[in-house]
C-alpha atoms as a PDB file:
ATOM      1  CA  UNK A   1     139.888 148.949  56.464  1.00  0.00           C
ATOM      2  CA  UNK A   2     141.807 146.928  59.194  1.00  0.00           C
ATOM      3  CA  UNK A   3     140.602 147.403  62.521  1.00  0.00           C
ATOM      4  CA  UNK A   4     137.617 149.306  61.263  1.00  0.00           C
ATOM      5  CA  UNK A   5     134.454 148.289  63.170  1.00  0.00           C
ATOM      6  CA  UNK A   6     131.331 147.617  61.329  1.00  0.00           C
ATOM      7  CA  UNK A   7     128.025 149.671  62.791  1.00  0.00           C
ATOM      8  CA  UNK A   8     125.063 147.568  62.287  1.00  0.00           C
ATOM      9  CA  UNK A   9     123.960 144.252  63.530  1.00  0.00           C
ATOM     10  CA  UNK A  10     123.553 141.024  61.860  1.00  0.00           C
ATOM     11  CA  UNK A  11     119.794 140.216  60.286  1.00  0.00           C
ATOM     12  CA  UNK A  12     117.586 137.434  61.525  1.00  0.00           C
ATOM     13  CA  UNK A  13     118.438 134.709  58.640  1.00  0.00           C
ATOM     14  CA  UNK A  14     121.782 136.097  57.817  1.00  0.00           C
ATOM     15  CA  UNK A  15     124.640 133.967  58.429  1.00  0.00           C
ATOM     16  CA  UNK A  16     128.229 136.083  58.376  1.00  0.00           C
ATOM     17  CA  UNK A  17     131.185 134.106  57.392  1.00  0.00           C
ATOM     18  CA  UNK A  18     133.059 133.365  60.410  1.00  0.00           C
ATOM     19  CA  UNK A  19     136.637 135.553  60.955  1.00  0.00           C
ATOM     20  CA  UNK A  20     137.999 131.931  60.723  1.00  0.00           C
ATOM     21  CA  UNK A  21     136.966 131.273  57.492  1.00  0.00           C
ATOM     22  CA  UNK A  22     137.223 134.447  55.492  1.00  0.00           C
ATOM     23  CA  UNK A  23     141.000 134.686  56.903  1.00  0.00           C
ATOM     24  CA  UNK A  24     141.363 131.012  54.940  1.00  0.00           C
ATOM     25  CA  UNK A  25     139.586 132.637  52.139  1.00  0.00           C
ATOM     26  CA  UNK A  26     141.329 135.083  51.805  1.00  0.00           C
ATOM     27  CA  UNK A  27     144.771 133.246  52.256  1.00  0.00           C
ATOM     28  CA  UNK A  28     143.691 131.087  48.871  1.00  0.00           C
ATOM     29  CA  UNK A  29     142.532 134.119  46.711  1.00  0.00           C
ATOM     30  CA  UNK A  30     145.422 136.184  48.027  1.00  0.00           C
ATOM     31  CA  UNK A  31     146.188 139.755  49.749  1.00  0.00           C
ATOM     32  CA  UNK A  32     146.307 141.715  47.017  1.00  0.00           C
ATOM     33  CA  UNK A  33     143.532 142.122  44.875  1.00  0.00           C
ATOM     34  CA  UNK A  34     144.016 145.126  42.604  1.00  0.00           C
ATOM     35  CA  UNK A  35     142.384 145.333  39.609  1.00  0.00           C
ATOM     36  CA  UNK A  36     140.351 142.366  40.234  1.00  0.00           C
ATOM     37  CA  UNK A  37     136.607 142.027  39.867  1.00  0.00           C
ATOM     38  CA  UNK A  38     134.562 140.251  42.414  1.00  0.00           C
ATOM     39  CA  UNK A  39     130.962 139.392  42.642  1.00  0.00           C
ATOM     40  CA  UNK A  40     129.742 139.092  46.351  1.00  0.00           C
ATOM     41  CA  UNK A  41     126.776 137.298  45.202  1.00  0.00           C
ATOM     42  CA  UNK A  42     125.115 136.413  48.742  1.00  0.00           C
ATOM     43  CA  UNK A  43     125.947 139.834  50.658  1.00  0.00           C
ATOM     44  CA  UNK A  44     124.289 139.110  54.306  1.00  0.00           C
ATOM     45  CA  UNK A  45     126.680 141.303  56.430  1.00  0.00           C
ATOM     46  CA  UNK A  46     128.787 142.835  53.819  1.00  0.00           C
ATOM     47  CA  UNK A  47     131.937 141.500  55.546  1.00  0.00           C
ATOM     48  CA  UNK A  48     133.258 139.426  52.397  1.00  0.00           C
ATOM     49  CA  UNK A  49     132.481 142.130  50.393  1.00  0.00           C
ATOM     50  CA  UNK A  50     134.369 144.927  52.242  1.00  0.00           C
ATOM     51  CA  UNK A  51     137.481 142.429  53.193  1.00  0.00           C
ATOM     52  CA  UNK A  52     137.756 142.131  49.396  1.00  0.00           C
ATOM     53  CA  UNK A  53     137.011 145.883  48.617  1.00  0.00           C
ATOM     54  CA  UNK A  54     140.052 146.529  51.559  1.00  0.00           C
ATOM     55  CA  UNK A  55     142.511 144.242  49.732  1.00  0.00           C
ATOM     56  CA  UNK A  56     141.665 146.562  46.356  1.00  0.00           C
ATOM     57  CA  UNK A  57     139.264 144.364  44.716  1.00  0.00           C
ATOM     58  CA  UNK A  58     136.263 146.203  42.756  1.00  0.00           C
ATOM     59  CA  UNK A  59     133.414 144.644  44.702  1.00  0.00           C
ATOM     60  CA  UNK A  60     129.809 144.214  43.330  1.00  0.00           C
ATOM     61  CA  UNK A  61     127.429 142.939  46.562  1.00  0.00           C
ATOM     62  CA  UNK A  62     124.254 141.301  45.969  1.00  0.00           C
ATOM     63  CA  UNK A  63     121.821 141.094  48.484  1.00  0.00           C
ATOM     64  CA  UNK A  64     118.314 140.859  48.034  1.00  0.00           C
ATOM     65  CA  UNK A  65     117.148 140.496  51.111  1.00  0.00           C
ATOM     66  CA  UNK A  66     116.190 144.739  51.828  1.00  0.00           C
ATOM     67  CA  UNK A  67     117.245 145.113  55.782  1.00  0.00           C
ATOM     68  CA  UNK A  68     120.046 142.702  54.971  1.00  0.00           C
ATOM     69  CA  UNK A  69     121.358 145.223  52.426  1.00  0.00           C
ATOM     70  CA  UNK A  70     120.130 148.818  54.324  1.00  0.00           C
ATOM     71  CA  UNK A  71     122.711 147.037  56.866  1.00  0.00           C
ATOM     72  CA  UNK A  72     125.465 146.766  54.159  1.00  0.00           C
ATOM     73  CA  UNK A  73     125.146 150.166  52.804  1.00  0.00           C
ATOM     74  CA  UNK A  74     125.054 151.662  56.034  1.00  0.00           C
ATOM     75  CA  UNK A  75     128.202 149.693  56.568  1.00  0.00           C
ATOM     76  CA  UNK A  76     129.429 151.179  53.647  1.00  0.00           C
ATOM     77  CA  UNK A  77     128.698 154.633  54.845  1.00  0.00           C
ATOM     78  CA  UNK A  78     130.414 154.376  57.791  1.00  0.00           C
ATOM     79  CA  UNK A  79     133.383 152.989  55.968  1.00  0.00           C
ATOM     80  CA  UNK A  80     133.370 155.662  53.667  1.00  0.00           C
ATOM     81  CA  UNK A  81     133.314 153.435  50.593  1.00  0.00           C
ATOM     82  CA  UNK A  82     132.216 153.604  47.222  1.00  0.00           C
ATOM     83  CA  UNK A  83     129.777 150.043  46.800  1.00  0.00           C
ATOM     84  CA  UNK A  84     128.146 148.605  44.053  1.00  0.00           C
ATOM     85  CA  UNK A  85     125.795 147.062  46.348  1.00  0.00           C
ATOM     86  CA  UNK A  86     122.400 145.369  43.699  1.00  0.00           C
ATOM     87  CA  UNK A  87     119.567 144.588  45.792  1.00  0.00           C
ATOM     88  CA  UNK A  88     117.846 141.780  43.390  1.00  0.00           C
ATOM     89  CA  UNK A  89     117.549 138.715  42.883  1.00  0.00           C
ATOM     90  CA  UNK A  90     121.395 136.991  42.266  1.00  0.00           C
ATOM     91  CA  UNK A  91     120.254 135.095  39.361  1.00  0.00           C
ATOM     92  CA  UNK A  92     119.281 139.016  37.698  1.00  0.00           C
ATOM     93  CA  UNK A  93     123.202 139.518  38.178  1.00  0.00           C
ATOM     94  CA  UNK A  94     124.937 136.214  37.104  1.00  0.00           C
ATOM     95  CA  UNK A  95     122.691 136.750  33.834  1.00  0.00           C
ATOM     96  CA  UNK A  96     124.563 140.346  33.336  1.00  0.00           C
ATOM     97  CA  UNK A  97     128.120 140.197  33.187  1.00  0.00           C
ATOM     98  CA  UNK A  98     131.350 138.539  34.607  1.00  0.00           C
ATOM     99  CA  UNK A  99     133.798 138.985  37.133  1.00  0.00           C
ATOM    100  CA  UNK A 100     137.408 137.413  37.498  1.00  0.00           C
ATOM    101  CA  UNK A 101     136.321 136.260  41.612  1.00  0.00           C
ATOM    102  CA  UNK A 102     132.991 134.906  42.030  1.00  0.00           C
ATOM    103  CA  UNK A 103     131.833 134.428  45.653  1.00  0.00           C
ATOM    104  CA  UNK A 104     128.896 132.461  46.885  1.00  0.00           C
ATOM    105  CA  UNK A 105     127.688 131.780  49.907  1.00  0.00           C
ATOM    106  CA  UNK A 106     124.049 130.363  49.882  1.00  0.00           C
ATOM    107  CA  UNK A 107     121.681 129.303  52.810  1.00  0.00           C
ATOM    108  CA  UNK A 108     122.946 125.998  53.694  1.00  0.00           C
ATOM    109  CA  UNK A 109     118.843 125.000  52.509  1.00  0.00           C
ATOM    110  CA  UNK A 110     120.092 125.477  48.657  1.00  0.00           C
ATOM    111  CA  UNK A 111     121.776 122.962  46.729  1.00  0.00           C
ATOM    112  CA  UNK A 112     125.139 124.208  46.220  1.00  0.00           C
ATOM    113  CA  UNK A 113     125.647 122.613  43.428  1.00  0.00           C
ATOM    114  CA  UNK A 114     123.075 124.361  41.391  1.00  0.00           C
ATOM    115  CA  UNK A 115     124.884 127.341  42.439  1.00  0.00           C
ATOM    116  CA  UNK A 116     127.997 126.296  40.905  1.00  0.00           C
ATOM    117  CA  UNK A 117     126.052 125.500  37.529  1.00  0.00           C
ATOM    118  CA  UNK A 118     124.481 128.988  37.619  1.00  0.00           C
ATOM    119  CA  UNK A 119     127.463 130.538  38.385  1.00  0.00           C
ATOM    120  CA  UNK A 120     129.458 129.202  35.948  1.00  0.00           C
ATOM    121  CA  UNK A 121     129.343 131.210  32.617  1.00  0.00           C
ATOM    122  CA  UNK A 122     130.180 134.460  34.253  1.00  0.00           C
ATOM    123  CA  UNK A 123     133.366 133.391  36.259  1.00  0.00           C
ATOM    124  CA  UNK A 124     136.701 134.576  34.507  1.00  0.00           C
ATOM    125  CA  UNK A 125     139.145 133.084  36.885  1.00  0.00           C
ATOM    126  CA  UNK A 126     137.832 131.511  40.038  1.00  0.00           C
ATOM    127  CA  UNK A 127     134.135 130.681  41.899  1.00  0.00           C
ATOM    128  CA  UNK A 128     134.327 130.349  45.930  1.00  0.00           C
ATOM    129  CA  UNK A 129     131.783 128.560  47.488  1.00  0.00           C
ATOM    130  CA  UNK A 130     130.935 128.266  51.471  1.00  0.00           C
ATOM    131  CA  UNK A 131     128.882 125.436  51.864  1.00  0.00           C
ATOM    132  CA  UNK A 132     127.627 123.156  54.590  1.00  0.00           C
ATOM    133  CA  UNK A 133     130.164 120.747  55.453  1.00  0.00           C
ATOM    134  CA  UNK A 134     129.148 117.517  53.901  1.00  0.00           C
ATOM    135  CA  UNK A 135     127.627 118.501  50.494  1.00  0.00           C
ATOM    136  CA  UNK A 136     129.068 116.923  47.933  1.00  0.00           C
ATOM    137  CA  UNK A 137     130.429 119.007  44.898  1.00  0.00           C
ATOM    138  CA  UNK A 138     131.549 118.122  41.258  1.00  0.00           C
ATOM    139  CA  UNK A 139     135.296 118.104  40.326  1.00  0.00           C
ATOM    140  CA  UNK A 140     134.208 120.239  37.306  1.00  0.00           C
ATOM    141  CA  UNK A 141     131.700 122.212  36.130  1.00  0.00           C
ATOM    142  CA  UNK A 142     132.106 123.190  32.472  1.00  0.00           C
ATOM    143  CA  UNK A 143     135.630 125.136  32.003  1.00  0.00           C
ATOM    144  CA  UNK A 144     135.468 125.331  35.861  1.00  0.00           C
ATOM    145  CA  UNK A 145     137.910 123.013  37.622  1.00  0.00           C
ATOM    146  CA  UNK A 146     137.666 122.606  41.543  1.00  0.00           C
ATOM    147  CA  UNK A 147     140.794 123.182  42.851  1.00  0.00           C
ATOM    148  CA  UNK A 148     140.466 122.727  46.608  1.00  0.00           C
ATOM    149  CA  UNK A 149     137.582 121.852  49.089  1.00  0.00           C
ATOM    150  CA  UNK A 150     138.493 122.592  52.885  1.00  0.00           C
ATOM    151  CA  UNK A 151     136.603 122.238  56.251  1.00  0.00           C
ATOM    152  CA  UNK A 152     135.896 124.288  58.978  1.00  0.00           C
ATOM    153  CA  UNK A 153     133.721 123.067  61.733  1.00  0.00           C
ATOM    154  CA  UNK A 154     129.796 123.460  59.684  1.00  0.00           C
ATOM    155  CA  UNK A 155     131.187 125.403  57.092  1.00  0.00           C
ATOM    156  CA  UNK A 156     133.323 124.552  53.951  1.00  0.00           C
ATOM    157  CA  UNK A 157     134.816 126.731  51.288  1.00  0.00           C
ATOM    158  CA  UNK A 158     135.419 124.582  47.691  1.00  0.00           C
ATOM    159  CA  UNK A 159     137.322 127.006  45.447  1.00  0.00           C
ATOM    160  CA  UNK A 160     136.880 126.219  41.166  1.00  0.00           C
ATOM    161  CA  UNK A 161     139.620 127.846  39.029  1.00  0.00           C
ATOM    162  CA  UNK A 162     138.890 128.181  35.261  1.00  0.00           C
ATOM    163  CA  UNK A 163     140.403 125.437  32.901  1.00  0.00           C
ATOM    164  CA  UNK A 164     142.118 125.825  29.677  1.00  0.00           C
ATOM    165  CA  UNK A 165     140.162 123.230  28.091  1.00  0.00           C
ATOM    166  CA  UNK A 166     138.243 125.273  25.195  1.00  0.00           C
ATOM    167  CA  UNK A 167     136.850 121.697  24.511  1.00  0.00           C
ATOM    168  CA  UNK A 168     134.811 122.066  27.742  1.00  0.00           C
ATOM    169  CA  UNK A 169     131.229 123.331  27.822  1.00  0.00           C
ATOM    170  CA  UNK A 170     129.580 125.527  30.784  1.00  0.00           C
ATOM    171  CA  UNK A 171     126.960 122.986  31.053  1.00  0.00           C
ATOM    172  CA  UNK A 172     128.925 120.205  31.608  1.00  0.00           C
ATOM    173  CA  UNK A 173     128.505 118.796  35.026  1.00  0.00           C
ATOM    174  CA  UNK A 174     131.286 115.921  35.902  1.00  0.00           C
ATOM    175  CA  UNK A 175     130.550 114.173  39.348  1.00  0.00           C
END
């Protein structure tokens, strides 16, 4: 989908991922993602979504906010993609299933932390998650390791890759 340009314009309270930052993204998860799952569990503009859906990655989108996600389908459309595109509430989601890539990017008002605890059980591999620069997040949460935390400008991305630990429990929070 290089080069493609997206139709619709951003939402009032929708805050894309800057180019910057969703290159560095997707430097640490990697070009190709065949035959990997990923939730996009805070859709806004759809871009994560359909930069992971170009690099082969099976893509669910969650967006509950309904003009926010008319947006992303109509993106979709004009892509000429296939997207499994929820409009509901993300906790609905998490609750159903897992994915090998889980990627969240809340309103900088929410505690990111939380969101790593709630995300937790239904990551396979690895949770991204963009965050206001400053928060602070746990080295682990459960099996979930974090790997690397980087900065740029208001925004920070703090990736968690699944441990091997089977001693570890999902609800364990270490500071």
């Amino acid at each position: 989908m290089r080069g493609r340009v997206l139709t619709s314009k951003v939402r009032a309270g929708v805050r894309p991922t800057s180019s910057r930052v969703r290159e560095a993204l997707f430097s640490m998860l990697g070009q190709d993602l065949s035959d990997v799952t990923v939730l996009d569990g805070f859709g806004g503009s759809g871009l994560i979504s359909f930069e992971a859906m170009s690099r082969g990655a099976e893509v669910t989108t969650v967006e509950r906010n309904r003009p926010a996600a008319a947006a992303i389908q109509s993106n979709a459309e004009h892509l000429k993609v296939k997207m499994d595109l929820r409009i509901t509430d993300l906790r609905n989601v998490l609750a159903s299933g897992q994915w090998d890539v889980v990627i969240l990017d809340p309103p900088y008002a929410d505690d990111p932390v939380e969101w790593v605890a709630e995300a937790s059980a239904c990551v396979r591999e690895v949770l991204v998650i963009e965050h206001k620069s400053g928060a602070s997040l746990p080295e682990q949460v459960g099996a979930l390791i974090q790997d690397v935390s980087r900065r740029y400008g208001d925004s920070s991305l703090t990736i968690y890759r699944r441990g091997s630990d089977p001693s570890l429990e999902e609800a364990d929070v270490v500071p």
